[in-house]
C-alpha atoms as a PDB file:
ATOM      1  CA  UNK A   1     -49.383 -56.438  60.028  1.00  0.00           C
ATOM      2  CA  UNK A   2     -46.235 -54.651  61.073  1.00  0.00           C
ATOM      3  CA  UNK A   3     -44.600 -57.656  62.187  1.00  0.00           C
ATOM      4  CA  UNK A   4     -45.351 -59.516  58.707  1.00  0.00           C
ATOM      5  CA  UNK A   5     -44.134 -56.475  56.910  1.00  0.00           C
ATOM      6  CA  UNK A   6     -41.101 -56.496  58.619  1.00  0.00           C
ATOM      7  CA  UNK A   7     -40.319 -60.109  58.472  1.00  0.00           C
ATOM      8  CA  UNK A   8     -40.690 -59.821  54.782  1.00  0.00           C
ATOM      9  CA  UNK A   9     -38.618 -56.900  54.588  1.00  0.00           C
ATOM     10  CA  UNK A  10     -35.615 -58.341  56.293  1.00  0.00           C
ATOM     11  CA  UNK A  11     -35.991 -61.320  54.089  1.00  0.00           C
ATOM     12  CA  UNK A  12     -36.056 -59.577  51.097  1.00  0.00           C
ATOM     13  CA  UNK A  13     -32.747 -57.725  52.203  1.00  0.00           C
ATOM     14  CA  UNK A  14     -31.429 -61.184  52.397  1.00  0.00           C
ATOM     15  CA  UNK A  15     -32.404 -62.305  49.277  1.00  0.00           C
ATOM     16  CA  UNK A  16     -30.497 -59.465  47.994  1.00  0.00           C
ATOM     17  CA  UNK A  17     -27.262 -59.647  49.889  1.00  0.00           C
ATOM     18  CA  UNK A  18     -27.329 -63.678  48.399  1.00  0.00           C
ATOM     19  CA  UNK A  19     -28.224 -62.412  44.962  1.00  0.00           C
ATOM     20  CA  UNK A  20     -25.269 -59.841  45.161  1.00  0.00           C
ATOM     21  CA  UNK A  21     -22.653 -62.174  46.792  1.00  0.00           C
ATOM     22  CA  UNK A  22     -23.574 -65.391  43.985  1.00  0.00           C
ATOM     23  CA  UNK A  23     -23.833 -62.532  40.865  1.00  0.00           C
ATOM     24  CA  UNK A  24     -22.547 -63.494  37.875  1.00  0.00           C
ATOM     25  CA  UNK A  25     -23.082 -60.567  35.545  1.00  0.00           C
ATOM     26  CA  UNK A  26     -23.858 -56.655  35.881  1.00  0.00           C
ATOM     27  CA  UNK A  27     -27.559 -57.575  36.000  1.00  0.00           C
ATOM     28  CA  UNK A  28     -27.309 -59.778  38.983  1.00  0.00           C
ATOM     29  CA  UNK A  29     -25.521 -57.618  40.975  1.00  0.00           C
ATOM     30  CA  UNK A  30     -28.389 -55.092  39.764  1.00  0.00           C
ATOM     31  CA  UNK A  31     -30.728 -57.183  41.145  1.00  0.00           C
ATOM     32  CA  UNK A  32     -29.147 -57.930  44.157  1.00  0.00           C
ATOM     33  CA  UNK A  33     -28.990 -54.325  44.993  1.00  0.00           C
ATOM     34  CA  UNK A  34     -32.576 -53.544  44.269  1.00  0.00           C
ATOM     35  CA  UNK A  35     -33.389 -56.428  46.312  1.00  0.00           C
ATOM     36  CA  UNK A  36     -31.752 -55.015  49.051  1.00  0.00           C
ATOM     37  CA  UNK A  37     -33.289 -51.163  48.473  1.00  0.00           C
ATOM     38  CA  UNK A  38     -36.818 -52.410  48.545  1.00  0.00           C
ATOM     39  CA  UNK A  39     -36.323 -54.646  51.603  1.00  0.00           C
ATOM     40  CA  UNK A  40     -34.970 -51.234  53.656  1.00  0.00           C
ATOM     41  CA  UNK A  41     -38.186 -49.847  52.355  1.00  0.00           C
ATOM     42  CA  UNK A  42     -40.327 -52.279  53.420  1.00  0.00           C
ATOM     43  CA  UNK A  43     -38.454 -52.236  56.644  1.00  0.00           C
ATOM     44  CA  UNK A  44     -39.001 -48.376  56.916  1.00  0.00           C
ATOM     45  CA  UNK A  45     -42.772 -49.125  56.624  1.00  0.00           C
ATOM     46  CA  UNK A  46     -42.746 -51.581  58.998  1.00  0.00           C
ATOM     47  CA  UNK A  47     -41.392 -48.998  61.534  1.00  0.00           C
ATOM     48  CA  UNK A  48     -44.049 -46.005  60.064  1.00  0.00           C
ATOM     49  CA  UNK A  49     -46.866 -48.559  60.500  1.00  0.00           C
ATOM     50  CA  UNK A  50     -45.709 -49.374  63.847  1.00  0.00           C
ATOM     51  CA  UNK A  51     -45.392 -45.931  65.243  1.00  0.00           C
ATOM     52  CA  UNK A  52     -48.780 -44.584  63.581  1.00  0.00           C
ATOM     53  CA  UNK A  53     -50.655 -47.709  65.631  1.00  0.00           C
ATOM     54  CA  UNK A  54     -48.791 -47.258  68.946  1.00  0.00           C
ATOM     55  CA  UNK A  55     -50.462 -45.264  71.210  1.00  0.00           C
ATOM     56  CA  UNK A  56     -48.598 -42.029  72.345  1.00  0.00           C
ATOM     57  CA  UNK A  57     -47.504 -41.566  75.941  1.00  0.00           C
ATOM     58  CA  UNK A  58     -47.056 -37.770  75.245  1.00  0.00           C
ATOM     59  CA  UNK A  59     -50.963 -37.464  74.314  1.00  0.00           C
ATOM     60  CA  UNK A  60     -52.911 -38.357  77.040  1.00  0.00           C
ATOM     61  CA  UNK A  61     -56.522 -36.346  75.544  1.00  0.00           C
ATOM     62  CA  UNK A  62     -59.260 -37.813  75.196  1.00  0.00           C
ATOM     63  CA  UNK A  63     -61.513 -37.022  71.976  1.00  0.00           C
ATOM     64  CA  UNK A  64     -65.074 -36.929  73.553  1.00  0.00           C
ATOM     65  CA  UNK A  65     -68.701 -37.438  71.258  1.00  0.00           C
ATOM     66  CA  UNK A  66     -68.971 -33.946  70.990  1.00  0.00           C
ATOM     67  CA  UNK A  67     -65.604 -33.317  69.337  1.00  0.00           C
ATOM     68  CA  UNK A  68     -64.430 -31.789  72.852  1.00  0.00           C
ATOM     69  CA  UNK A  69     -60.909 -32.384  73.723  1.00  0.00           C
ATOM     70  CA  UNK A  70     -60.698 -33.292  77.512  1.00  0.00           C
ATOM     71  CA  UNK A  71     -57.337 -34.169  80.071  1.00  0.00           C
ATOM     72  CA  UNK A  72     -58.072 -37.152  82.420  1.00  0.00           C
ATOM     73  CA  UNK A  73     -55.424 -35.191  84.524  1.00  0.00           C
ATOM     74  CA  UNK A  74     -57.950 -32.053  84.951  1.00  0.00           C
ATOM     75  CA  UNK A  75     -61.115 -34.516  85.678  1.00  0.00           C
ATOM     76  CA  UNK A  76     -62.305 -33.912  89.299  1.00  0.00           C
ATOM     77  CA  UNK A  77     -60.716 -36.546  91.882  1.00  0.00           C
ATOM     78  CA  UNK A  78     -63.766 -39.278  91.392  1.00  0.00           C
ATOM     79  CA  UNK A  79     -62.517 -40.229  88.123  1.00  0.00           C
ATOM     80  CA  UNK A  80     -62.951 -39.568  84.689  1.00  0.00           C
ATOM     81  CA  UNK A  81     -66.401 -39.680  83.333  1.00  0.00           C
ATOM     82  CA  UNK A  82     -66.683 -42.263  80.958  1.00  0.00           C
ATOM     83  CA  UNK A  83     -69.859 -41.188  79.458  1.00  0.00           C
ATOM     84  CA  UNK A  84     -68.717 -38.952  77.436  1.00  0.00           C
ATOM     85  CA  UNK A  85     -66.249 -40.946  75.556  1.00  0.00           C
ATOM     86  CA  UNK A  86     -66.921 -41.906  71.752  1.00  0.00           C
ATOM     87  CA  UNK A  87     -63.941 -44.817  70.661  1.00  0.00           C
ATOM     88  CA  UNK A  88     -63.521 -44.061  66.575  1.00  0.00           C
END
């Protein structure tokens, strides 16, 4: 979804540069401009979207079913348990 977002984004910038470049009044150049604003935007969602799915390296907890946060790291040397794990 990301990638779509940000495909359409960067052609939407595009479409603005052109409409700015071939303006031929004040309101094309208008457009042209907005064009270009809401393409940045959708490329700024892109990136949100992208970062909110993305795993994070730095968090490496485990939610368990019973709302108890665990750290593979302080499991005992067999493993973690897996039993205990609830995926949302």
């Amino acid at each position: 979804m990301a990638i779509i977002i940000g495909i359409l984004g960067i052609l939407q910038m595009l479409g603005g540069v052109l409409a700015f470049l071939a303006a031929q009044s004040a309101i094309h150049e208008i457009l042209g401009a907005v064009g270009f604003g809401l393409g940045t935007l959708c490329m700024g969602q892109a990136v949100i979207i992208t970062r909110l799915i993305a795993p994070k390296a730095s968090e490496p907890f485990i939610r368990t079913s019973s709302n108890k946060i665990i750290n593979p790291k302080d499991e005992p040397a067999g493993g973690l348990d897996t039993s205990r794990i609830s995926l949302p």
